[in-house]
PDB file of N, CA and C in Angstrom:
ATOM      1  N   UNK A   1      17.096  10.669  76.519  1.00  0.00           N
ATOM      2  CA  UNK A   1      17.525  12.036  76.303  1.00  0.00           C
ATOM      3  C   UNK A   1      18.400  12.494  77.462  1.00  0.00           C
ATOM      4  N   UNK A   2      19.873  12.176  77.420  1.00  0.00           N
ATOM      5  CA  UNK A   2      20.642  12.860  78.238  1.00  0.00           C
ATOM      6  C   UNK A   2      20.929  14.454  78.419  1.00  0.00           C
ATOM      7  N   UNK A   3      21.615  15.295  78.766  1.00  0.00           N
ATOM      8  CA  UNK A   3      22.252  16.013  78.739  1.00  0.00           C
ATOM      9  C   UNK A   3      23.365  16.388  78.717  1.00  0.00           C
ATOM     10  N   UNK A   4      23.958  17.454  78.383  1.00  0.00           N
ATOM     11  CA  UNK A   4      25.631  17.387  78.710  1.00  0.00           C
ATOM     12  C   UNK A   4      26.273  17.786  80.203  1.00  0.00           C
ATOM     13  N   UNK A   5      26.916  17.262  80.169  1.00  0.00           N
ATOM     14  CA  UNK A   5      27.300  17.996  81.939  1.00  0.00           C
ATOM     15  C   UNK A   5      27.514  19.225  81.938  1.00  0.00           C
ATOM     16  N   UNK A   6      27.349  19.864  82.585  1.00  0.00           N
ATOM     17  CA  UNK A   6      27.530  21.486  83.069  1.00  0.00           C
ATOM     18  C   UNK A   6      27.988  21.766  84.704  1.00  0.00           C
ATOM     19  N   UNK A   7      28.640  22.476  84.568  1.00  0.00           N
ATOM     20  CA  UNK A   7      28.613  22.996  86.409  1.00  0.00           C
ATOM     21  C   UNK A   7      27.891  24.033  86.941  1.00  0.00           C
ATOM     22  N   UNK A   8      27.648  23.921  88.000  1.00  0.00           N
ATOM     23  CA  UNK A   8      26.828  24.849  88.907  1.00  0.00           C
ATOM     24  C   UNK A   8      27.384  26.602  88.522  1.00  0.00           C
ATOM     25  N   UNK A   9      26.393  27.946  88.193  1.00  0.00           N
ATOM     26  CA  UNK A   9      27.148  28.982  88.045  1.00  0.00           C
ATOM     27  C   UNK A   9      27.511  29.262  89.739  1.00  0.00           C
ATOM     28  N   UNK A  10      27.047  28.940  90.212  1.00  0.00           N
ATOM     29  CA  UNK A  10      27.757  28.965  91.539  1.00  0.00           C
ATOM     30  C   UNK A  10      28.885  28.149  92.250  1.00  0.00           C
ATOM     31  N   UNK A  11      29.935  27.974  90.865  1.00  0.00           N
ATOM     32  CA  UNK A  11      31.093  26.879  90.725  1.00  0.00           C
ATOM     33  C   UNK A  11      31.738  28.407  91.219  1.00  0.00           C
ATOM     34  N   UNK A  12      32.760  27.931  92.135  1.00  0.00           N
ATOM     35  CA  UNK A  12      34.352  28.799  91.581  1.00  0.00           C
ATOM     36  C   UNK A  12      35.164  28.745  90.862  1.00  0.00           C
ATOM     37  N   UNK A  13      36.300  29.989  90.262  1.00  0.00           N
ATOM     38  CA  UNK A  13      36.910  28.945  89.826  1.00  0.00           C
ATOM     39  C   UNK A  13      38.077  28.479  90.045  1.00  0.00           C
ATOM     40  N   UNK A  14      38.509  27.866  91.207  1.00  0.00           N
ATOM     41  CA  UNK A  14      39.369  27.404  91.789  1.00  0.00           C
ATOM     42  C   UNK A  14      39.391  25.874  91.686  1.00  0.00           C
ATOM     43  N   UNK A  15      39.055  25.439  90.587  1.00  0.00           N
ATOM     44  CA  UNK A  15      38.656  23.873  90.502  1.00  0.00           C
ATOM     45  C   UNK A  15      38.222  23.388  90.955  1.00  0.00           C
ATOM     46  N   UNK A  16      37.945  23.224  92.118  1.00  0.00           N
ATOM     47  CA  UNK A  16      36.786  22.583  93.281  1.00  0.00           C
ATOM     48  C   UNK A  16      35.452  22.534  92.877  1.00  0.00           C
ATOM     49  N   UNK A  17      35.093  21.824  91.756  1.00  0.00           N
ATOM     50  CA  UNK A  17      33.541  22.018  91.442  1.00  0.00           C
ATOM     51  C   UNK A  17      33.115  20.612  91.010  1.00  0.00           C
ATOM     52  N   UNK A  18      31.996  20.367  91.341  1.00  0.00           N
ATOM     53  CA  UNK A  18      30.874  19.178  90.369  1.00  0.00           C
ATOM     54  C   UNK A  18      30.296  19.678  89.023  1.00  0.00           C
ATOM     55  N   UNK A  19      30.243  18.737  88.938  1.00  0.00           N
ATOM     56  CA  UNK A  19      29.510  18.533  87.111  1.00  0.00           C
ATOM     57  C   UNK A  19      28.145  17.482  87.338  1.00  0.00           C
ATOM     58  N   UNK A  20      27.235  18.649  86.667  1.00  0.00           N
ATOM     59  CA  UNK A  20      26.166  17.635  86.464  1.00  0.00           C
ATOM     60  C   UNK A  20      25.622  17.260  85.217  1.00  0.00           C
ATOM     61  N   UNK A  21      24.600  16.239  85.384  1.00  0.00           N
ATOM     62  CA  UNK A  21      23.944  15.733  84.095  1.00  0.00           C
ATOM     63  C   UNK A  21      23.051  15.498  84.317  1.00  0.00           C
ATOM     64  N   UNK A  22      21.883  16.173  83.667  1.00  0.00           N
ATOM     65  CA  UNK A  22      20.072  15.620  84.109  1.00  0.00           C
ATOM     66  C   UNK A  22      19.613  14.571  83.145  1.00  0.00           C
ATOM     67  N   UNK A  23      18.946  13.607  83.240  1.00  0.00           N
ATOM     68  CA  UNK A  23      18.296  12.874  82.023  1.00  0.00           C
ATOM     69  C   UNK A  23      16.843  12.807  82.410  1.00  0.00           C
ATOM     70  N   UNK A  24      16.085  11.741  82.530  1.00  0.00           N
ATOM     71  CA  UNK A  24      14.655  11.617  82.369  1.00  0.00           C
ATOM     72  C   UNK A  24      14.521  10.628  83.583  1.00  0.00           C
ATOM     73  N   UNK A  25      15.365  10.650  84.172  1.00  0.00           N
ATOM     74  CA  UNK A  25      15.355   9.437  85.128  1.00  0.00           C
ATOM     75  C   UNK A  25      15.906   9.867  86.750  1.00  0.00           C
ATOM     76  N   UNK A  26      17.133  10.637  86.282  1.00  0.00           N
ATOM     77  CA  UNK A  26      17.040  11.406  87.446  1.00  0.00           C
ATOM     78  C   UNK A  26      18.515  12.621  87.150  1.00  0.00           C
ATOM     79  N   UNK A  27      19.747  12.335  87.817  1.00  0.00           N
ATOM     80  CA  UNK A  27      20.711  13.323  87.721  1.00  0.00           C
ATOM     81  C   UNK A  27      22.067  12.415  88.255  1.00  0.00           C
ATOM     82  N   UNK A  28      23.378  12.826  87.275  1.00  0.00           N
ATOM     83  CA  UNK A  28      24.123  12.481  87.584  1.00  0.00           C
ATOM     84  C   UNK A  28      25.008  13.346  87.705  1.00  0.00           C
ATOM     85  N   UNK A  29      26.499  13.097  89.261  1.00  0.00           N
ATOM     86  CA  UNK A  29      27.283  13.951  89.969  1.00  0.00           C
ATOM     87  C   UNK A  29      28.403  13.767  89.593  1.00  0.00           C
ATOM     88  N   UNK A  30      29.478  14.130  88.998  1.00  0.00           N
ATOM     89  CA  UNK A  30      30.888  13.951  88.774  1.00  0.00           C
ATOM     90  C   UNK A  30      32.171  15.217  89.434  1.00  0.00           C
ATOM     91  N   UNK A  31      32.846  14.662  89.674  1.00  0.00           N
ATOM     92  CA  UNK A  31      34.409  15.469  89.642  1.00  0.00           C
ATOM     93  C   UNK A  31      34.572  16.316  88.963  1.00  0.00           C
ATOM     94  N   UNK A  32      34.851  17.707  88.507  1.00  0.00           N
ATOM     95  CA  UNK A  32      35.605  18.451  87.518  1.00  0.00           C
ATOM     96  C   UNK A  32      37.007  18.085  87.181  1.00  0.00           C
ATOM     97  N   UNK A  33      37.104  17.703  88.481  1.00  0.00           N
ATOM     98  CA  UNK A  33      38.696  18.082  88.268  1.00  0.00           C
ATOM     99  C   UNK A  33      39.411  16.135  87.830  1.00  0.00           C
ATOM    100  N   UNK A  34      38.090  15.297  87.656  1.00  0.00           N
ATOM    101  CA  UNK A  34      38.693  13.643  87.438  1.00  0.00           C
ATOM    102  C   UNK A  34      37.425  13.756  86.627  1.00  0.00           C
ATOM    103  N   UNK A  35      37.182  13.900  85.705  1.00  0.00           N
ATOM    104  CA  UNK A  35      35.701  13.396  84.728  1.00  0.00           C
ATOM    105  C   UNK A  35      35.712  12.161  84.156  1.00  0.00           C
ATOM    106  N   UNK A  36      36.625  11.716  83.635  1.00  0.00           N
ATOM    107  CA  UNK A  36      37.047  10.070  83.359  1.00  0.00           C
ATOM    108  C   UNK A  36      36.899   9.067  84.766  1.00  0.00           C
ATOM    109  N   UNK A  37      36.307   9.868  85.896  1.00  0.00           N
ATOM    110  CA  UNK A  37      36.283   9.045  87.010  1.00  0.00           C
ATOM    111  C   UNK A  37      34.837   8.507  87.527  1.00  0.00           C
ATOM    112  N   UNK A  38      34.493   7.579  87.973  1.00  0.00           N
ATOM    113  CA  UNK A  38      33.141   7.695  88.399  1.00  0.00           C
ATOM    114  C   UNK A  38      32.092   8.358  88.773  1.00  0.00           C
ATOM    115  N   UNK A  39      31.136   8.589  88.423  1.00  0.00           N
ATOM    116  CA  UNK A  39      30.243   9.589  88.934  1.00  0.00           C
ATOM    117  C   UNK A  39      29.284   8.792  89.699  1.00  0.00           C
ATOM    118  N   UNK A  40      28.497   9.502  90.555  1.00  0.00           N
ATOM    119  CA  UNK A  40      26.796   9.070  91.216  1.00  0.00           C
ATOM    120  C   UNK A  40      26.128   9.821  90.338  1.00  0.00           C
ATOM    121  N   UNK A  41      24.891   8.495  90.707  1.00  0.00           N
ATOM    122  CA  UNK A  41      23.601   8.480  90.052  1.00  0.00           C
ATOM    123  C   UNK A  41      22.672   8.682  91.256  1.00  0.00           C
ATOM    124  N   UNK A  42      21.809   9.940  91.108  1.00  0.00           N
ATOM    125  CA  UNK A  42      20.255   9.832  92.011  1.00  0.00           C
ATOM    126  C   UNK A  42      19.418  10.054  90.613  1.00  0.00           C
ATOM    127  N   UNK A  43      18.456   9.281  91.286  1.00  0.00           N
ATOM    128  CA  UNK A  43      17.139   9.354  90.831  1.00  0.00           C
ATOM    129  C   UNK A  43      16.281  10.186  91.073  1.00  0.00           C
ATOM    130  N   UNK A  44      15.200  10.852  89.915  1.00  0.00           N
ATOM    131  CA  UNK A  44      14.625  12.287  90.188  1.00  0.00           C
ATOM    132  C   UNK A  44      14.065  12.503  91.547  1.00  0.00           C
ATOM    133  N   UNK A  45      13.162  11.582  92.021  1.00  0.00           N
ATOM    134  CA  UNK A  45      13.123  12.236  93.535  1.00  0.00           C
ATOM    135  C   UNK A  45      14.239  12.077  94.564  1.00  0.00           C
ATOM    136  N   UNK A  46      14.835  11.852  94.795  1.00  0.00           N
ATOM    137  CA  UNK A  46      16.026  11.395  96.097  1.00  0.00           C
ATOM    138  C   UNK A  46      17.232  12.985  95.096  1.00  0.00           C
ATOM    139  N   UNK A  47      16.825  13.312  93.905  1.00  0.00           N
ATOM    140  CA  UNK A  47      17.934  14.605  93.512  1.00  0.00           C
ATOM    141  C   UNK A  47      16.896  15.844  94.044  1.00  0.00           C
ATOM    142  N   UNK A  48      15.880  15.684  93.374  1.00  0.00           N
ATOM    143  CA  UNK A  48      14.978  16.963  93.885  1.00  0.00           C
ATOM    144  C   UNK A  48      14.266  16.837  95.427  1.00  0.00           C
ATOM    145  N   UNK A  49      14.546  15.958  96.247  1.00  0.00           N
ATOM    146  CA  UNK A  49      14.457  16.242  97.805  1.00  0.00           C
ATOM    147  C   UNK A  49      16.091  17.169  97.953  1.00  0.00           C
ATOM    148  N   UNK A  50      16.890  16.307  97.933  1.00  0.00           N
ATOM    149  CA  UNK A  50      18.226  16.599  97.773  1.00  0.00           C
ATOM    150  C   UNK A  50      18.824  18.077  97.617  1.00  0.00           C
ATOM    151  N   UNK A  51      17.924  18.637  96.403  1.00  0.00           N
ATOM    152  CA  UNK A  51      18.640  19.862  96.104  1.00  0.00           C
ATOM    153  C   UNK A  51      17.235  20.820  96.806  1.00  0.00           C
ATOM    154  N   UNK A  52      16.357  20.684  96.996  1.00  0.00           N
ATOM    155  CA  UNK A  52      15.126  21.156  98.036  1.00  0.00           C
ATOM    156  C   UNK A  52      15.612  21.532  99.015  1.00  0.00           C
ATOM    157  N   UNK A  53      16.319  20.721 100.147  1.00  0.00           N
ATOM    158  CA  UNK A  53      17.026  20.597 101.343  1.00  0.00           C
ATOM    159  C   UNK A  53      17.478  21.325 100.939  1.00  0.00           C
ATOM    160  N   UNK A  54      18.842  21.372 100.321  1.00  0.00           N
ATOM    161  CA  UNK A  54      20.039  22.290 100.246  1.00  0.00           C
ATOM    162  C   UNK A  54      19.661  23.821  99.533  1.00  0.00           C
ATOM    163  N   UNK A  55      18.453  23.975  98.805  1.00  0.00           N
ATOM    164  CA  UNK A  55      18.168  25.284  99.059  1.00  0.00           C
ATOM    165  C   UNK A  55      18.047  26.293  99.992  1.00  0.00           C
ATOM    166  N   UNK A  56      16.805  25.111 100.720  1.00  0.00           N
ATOM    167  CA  UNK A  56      16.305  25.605 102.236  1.00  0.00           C
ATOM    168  C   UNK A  56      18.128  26.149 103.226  1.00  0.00           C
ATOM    169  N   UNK A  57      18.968  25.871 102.965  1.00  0.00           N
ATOM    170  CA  UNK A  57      19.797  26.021 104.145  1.00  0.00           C
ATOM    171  C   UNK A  57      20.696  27.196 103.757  1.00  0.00           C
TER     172      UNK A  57
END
């Protein structure tokens, strides 16, 4: 069960944004502005430490 990518509402919109995708496994990171381009893959814990941290700051 994938998802569709979406961006952060805390995207601008000046193109400068990521796209994500959650599945059951963990989360994947892409380009807005290259989507035909490679994305990263984390896995649910190493995304939810990840985005934990970056709350905290």
């Amino acid at each position: 069960m994938t998802s569709e990518w979406h961006k952060s509402s805390y995207s601008s919109t000046g193109g400068q944004c990521v796209e994500v995708r959650e599945h059951e496994t963990g989360t994947d990171v892409r380009d807005s502005v290259h989507p035909d381009s490679s994305c990263l893959s984390f896995p649910l814990v190493q995304w939810v430490s990840l985005t934990t941290h970056a709350d905290a700051v």
